[in-house]
N, C-alpha and C. Protein backbone atom coordinates (compact mmCIF):
# COMPACT_ATOMS: atom_id res chain seq x y z
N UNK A 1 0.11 27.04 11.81
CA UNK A 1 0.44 25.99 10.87
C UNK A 1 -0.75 25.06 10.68
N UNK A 2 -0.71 25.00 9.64
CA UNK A 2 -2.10 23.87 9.36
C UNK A 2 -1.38 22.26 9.21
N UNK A 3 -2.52 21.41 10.36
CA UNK A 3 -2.52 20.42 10.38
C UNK A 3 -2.91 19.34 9.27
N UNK A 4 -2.17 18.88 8.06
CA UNK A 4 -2.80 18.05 7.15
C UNK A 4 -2.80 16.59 7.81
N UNK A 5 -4.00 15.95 7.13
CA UNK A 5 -3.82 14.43 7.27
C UNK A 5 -4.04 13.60 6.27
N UNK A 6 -4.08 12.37 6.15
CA UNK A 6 -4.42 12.10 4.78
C UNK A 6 -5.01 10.66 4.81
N UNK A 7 -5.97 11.00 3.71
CA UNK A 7 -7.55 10.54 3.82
C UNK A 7 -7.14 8.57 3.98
N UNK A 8 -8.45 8.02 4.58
CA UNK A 8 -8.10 7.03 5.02
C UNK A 8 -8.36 5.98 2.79
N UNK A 9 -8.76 6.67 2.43
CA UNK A 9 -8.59 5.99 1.21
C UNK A 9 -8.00 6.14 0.58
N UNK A 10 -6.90 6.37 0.51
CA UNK A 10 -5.60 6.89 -0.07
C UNK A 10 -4.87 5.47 -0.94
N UNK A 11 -4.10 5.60 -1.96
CA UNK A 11 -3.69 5.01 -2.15
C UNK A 11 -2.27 4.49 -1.63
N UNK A 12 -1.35 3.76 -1.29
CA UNK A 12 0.15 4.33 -1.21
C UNK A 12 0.76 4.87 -1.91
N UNK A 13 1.68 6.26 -0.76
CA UNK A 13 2.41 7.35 -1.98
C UNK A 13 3.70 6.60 -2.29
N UNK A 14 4.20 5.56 -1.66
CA UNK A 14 4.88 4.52 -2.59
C UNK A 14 5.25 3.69 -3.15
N UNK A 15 4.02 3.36 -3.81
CA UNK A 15 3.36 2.89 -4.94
C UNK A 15 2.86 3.45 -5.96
N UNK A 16 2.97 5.24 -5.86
CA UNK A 16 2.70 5.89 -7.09
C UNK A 16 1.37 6.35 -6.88
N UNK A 17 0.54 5.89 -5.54
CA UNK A 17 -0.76 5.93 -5.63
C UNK A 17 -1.22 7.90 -5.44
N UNK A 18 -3.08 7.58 -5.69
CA UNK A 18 -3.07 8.79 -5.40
C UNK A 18 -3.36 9.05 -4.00
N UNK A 19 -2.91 10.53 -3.21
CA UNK A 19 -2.54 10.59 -2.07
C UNK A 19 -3.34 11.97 -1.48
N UNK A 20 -4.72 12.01 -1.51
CA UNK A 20 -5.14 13.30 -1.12
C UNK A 20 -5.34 13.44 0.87
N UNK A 21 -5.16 14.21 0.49
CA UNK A 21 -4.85 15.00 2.35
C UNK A 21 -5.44 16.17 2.64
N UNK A 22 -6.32 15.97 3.69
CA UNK A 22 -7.17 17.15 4.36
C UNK A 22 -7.25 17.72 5.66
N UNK A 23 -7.50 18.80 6.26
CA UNK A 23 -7.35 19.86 7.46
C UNK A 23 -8.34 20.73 7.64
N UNK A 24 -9.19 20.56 8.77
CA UNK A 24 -9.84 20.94 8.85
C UNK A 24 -9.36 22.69 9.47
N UNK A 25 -10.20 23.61 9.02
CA UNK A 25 -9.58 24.85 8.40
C UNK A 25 -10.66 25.56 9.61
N UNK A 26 -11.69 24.94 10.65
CA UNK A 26 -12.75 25.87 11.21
C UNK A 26 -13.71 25.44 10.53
N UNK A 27 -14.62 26.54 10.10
CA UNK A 27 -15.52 26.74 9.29
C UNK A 27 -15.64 25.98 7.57
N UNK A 28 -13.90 25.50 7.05
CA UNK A 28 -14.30 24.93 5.65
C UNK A 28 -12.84 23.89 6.03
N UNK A 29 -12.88 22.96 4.72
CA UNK A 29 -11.65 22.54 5.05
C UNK A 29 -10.93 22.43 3.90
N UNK A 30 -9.77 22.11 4.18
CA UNK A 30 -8.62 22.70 3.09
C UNK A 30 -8.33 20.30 2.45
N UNK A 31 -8.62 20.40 1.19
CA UNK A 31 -7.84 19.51 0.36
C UNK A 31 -6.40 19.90 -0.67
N UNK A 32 -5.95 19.21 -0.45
CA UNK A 32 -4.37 19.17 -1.25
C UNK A 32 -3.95 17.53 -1.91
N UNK A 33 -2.85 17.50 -3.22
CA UNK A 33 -2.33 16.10 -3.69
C UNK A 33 -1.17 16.48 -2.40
N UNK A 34 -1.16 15.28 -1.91
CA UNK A 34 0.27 15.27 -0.96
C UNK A 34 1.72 15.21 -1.51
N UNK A 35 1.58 14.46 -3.02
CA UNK A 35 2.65 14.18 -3.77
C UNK A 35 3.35 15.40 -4.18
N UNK A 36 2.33 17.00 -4.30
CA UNK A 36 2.64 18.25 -4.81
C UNK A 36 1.98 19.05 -3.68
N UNK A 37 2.44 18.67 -2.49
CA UNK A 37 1.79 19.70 -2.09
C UNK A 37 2.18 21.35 -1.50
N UNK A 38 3.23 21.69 -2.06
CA UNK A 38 3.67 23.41 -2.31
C UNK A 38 3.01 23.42 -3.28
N UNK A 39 2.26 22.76 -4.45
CA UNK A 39 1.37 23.14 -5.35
C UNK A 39 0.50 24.29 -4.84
N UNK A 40 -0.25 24.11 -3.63
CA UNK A 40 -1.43 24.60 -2.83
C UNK A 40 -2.25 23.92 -2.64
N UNK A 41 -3.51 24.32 -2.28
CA UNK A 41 -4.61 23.85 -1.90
C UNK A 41 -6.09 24.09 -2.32
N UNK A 42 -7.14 23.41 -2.28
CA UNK A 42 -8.28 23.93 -2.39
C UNK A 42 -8.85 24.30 -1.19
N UNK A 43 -10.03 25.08 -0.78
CA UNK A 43 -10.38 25.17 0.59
C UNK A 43 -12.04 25.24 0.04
N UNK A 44 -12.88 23.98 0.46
CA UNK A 44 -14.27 24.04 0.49
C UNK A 44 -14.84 24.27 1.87
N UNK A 45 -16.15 24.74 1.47
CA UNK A 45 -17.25 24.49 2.59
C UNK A 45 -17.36 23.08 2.64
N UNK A 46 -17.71 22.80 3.95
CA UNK A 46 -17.83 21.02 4.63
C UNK A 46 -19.22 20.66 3.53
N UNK A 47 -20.02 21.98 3.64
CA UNK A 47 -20.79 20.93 2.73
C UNK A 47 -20.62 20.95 1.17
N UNK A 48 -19.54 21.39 0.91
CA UNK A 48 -18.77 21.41 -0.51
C UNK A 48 -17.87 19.83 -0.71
N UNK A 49 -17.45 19.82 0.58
CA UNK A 49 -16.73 18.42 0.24
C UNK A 49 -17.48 17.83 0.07
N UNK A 50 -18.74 17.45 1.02
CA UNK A 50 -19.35 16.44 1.05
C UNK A 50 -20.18 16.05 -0.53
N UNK A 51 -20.21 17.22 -1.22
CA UNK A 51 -20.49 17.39 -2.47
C UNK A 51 -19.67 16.79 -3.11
N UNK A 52 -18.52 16.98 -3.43
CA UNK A 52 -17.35 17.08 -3.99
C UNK A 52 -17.24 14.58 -3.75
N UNK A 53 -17.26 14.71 -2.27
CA UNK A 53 -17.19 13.26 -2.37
C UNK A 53 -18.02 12.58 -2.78
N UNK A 54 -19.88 12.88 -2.75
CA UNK A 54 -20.81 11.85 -3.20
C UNK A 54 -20.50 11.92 -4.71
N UNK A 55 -20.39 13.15 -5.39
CA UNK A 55 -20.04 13.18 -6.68
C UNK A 55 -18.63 12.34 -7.06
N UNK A 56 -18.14 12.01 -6.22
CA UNK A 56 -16.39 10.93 -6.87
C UNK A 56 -17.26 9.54 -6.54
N UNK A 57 -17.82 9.93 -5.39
CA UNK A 57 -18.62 8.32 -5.78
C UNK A 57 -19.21 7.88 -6.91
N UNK A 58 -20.05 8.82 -6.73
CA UNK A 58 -21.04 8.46 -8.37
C UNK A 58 -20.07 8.08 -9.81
N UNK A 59 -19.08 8.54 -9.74
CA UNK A 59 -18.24 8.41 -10.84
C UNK A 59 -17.44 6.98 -10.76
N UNK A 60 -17.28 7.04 -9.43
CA UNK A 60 -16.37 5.77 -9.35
C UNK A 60 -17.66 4.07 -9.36
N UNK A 61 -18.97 4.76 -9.78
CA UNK A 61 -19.55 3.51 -9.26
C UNK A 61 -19.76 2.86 -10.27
């Protein structure tokens, strides 16, 4: 069973906020919306997230 957790910047899920949640998978780790999450998942390389996050920065700045 995979262990999700969910990220310390999260918004509250009740408050509508957004709610992403991650597990480290070994070797990559798995992101999911918590609000849908039987949706599925994505599963990056660590240094995919880390991609994945400087790039939400840049957007959010």
């Amino acid at each position: 069973m995979i262990a999700w957790r969910k990220s310390s910047h999260s918004e509250g899920q009740d408050q509508g906020g957004t709610c992403v949640e991650l597990a480290d998978l070994g070797r990559s780790v798995g992101v999911r919306d918590s609000k849908d999450a039987g949706a599925g998942h994505l599963v990056l390389s660590r240094a995919g997230l880390r991609e994945l996050s400087e790039a939400v920065r840049r957007v959010k700045a």
